[in-house]
PDB file of N, CA and C in Angstrom:
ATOM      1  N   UNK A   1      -4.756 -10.530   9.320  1.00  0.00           N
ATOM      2  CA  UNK A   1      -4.920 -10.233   7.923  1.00  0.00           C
ATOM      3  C   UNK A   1      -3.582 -10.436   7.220  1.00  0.00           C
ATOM      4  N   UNK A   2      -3.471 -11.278   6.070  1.00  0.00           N
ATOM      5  CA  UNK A   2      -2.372 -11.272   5.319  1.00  0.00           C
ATOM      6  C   UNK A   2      -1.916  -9.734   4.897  1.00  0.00           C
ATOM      7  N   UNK A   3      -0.594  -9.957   4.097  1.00  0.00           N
ATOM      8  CA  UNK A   3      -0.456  -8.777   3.950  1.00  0.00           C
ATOM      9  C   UNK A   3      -0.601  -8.125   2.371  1.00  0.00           C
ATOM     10  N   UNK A   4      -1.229  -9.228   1.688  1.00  0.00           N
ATOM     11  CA  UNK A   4      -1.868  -9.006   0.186  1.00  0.00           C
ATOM     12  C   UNK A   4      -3.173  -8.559   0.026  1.00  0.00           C
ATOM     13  N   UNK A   5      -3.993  -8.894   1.438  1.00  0.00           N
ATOM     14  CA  UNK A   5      -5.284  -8.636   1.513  1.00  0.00           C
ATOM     15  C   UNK A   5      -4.789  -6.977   1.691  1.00  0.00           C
ATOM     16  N   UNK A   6      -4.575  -6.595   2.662  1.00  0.00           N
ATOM     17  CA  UNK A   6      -4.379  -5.292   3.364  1.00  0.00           C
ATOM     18  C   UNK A   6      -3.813  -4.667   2.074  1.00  0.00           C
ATOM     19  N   UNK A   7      -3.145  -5.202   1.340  1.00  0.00           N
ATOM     20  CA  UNK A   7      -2.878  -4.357  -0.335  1.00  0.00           C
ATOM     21  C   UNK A   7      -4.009  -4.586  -0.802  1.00  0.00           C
ATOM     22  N   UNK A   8      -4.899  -5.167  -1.290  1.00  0.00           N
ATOM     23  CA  UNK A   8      -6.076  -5.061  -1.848  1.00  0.00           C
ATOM     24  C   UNK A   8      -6.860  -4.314  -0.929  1.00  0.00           C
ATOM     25  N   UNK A   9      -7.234  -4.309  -0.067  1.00  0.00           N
ATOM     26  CA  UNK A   9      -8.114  -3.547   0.874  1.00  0.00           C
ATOM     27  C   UNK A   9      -7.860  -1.815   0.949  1.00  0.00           C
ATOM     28  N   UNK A  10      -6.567  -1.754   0.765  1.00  0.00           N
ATOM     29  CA  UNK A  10      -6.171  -0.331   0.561  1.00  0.00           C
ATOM     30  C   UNK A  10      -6.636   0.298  -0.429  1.00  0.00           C
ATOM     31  N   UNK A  11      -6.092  -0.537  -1.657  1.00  0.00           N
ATOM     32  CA  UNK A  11      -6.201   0.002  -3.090  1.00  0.00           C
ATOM     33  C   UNK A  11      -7.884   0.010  -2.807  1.00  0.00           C
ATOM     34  N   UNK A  12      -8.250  -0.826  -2.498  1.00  0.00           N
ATOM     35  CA  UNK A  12     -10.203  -0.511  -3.411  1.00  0.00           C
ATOM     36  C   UNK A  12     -10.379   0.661  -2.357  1.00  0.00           C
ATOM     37  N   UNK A  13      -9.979   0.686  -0.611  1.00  0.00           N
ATOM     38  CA  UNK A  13     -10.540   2.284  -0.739  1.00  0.00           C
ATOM     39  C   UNK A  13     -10.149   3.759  -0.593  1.00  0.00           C
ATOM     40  N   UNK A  14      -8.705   3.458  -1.499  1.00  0.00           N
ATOM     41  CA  UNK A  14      -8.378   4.634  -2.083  1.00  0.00           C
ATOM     42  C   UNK A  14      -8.733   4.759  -3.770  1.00  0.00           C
ATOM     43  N   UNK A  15      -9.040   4.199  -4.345  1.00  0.00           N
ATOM     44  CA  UNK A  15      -9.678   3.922  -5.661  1.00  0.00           C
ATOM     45  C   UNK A  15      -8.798   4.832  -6.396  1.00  0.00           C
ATOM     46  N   UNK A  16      -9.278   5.767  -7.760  1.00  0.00           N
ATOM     47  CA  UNK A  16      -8.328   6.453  -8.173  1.00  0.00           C
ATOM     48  C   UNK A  16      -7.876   8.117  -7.844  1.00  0.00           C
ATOM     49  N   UNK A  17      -8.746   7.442  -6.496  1.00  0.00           N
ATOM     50  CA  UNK A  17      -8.017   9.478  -6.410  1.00  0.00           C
ATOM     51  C   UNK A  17      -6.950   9.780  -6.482  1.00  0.00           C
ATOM     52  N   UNK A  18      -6.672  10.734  -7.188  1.00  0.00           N
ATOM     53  CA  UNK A  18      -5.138  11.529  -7.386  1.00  0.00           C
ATOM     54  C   UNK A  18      -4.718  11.356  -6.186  1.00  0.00           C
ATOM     55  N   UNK A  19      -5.132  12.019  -5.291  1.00  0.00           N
ATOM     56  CA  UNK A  19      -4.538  12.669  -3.852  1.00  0.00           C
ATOM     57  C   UNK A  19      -3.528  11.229  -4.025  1.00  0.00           C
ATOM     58  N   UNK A  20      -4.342   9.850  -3.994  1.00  0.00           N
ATOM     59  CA  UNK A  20      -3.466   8.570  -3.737  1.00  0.00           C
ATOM     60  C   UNK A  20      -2.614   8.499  -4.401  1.00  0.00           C
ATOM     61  N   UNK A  21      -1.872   9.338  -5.101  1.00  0.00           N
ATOM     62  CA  UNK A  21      -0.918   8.576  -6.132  1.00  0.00           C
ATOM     63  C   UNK A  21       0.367   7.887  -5.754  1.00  0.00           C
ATOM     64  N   UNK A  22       0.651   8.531  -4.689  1.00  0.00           N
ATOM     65  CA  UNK A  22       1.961   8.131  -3.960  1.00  0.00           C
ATOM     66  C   UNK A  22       1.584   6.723  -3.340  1.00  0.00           C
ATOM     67  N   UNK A  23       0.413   7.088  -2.625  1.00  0.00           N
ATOM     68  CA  UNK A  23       0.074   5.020  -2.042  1.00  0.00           C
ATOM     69  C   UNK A  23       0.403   4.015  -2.806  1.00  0.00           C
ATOM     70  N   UNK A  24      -1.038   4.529  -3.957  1.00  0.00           N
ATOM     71  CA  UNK A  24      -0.693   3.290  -4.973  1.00  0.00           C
ATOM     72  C   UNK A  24       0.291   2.587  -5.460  1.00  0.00           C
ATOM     73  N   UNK A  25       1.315   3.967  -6.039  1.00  0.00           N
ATOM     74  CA  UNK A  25       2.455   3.295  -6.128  1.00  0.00           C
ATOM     75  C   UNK A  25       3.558   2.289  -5.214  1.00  0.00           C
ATOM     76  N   UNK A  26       3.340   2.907  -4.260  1.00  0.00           N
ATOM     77  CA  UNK A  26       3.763   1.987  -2.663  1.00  0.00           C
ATOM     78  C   UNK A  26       2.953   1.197  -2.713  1.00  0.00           C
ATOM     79  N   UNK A  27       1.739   0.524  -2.785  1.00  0.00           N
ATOM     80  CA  UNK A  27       1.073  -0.592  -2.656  1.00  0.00           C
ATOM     81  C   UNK A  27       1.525  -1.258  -4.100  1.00  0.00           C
ATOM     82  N   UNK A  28       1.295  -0.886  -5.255  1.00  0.00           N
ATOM     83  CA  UNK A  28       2.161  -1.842  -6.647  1.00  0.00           C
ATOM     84  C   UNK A  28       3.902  -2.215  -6.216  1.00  0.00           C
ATOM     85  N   UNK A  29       4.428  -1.504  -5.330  1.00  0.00           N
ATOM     86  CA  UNK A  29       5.448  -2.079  -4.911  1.00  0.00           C
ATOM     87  C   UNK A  29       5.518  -3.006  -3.838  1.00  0.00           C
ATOM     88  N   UNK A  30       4.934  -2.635  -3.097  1.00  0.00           N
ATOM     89  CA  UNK A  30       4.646  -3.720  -2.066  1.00  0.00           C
ATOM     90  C   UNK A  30       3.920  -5.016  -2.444  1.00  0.00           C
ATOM     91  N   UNK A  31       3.185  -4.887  -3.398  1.00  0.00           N
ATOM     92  CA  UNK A  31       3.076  -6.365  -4.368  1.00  0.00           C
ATOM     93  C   UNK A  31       3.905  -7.292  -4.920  1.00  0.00           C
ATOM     94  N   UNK A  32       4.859  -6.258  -5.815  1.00  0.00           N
ATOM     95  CA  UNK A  32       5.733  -6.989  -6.177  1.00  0.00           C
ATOM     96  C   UNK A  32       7.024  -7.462  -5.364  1.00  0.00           C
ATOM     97  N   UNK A  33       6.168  -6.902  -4.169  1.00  0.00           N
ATOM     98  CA  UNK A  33       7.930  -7.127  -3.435  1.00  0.00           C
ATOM     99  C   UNK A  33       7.714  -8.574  -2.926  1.00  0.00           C
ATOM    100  N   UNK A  34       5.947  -9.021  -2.648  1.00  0.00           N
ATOM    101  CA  UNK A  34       5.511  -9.883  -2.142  1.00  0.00           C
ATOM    102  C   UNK A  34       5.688 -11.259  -2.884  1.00  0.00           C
ATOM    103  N   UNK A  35       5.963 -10.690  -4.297  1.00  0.00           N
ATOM    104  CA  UNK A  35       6.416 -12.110  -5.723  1.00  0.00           C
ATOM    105  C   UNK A  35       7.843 -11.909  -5.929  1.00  0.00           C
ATOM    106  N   UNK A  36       8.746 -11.257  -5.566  1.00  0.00           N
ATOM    107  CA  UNK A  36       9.819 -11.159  -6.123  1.00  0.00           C
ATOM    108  C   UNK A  36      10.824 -10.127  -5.420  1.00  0.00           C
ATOM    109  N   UNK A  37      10.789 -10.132  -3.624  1.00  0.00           N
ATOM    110  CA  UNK A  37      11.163  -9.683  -2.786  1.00  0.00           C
ATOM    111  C   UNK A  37      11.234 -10.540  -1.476  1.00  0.00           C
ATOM    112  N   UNK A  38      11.175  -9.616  -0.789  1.00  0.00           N
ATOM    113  CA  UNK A  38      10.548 -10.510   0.695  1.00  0.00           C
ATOM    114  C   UNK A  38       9.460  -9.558   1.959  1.00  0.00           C
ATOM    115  N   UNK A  39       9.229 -10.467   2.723  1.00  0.00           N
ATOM    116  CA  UNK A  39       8.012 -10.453   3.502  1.00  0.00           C
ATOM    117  C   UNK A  39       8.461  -9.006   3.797  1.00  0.00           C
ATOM    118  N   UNK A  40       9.352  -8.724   4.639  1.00  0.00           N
ATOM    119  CA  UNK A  40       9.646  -7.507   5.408  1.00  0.00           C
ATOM    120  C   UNK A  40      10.113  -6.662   4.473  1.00  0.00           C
ATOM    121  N   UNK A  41      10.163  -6.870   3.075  1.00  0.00           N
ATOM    122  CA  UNK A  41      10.302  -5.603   2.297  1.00  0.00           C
ATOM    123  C   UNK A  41       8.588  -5.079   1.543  1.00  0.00           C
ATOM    124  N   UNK A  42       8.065  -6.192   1.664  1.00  0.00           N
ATOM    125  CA  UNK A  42       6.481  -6.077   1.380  1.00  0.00           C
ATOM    126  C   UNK A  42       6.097  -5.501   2.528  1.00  0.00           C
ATOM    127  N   UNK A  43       6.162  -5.747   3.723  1.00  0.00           N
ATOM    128  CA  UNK A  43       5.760  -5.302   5.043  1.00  0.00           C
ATOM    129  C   UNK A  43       6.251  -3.317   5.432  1.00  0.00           C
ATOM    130  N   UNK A  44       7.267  -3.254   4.903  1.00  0.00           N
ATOM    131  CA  UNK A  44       7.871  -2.051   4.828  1.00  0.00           C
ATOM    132  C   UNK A  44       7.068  -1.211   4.027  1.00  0.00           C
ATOM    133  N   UNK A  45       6.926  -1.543   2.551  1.00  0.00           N
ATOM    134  CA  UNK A  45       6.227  -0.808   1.543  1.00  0.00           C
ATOM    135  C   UNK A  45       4.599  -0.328   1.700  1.00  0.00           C
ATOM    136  N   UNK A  46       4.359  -1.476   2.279  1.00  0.00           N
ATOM    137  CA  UNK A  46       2.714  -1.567   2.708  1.00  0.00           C
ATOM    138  C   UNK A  46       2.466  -0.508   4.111  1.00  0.00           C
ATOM    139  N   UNK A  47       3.416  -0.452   5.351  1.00  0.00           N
ATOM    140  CA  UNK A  47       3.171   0.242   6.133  1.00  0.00           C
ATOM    141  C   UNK A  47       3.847   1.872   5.725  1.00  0.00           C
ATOM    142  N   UNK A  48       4.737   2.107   4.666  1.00  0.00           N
ATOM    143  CA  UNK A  48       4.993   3.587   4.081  1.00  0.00           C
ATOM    144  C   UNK A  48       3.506   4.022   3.151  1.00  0.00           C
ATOM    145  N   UNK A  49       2.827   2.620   2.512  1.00  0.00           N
ATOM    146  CA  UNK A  49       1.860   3.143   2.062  1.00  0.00           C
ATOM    147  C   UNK A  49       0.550   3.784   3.339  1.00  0.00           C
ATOM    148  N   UNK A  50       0.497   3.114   4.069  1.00  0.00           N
ATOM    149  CA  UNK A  50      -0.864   3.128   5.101  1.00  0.00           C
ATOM    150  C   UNK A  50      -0.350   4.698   5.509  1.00  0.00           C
ATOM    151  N   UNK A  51       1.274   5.289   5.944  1.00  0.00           N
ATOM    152  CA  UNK A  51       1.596   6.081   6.290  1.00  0.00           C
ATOM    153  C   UNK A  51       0.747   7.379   5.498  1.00  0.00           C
ATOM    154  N   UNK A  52       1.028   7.710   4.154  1.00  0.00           N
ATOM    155  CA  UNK A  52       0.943   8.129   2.988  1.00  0.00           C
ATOM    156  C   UNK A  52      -0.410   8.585   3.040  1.00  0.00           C
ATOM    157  N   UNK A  53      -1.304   7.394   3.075  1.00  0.00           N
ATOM    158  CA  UNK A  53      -2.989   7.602   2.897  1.00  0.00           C
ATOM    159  C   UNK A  53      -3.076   8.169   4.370  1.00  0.00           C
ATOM    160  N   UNK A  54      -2.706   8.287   5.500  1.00  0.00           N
ATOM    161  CA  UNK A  54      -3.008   8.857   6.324  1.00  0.00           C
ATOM    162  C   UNK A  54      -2.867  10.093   6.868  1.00  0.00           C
ATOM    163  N   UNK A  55      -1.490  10.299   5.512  1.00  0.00           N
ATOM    164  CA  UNK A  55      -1.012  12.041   5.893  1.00  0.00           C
ATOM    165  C   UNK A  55      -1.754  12.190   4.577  1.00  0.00           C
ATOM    166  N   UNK A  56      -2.783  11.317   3.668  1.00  0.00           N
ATOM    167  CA  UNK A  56      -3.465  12.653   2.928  1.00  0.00           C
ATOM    168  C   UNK A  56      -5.006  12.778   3.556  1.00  0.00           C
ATOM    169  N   UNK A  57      -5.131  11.824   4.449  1.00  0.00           N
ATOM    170  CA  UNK A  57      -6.603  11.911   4.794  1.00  0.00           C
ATOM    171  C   UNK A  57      -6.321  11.481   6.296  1.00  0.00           C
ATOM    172  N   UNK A  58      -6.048  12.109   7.131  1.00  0.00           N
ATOM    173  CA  UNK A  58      -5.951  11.436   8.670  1.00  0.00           C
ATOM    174  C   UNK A  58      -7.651  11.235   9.368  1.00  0.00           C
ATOM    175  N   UNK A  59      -7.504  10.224   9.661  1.00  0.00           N
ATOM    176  CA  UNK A  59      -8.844   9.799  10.403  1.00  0.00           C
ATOM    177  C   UNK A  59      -8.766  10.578  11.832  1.00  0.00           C
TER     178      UNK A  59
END
């Protein structure tokens, strides 16, 4: 999986719950890091986000 998908895939299923607010924002950064950064700083942001959604909802 790219790592823009896995940002889109996040965001739709954390949608707007509050609880997410911290993800989201880590996933809008990890976007832009992906246009105007680099891979492993997109890669960084994206796995602090997955972190995030998992300490608010652990499977």
């Amino acid at each position: 999986m790219r790592i823009n998908e896995a940002i889109a895939e996040t965001l739709d299923a954390i949608g707007d719950d509050p609880d997410y607010e911290t993800a989201r924002r880590l996933l809008a950064d990890a976007e832009r890091a992906l246009t105007s950064g680099t891979t492993a700083e997109a890669t960084e942001l994206l796995d602090l986000a997955l972190a995030e959604v998992d300490e608010v909802c652990p499977l």
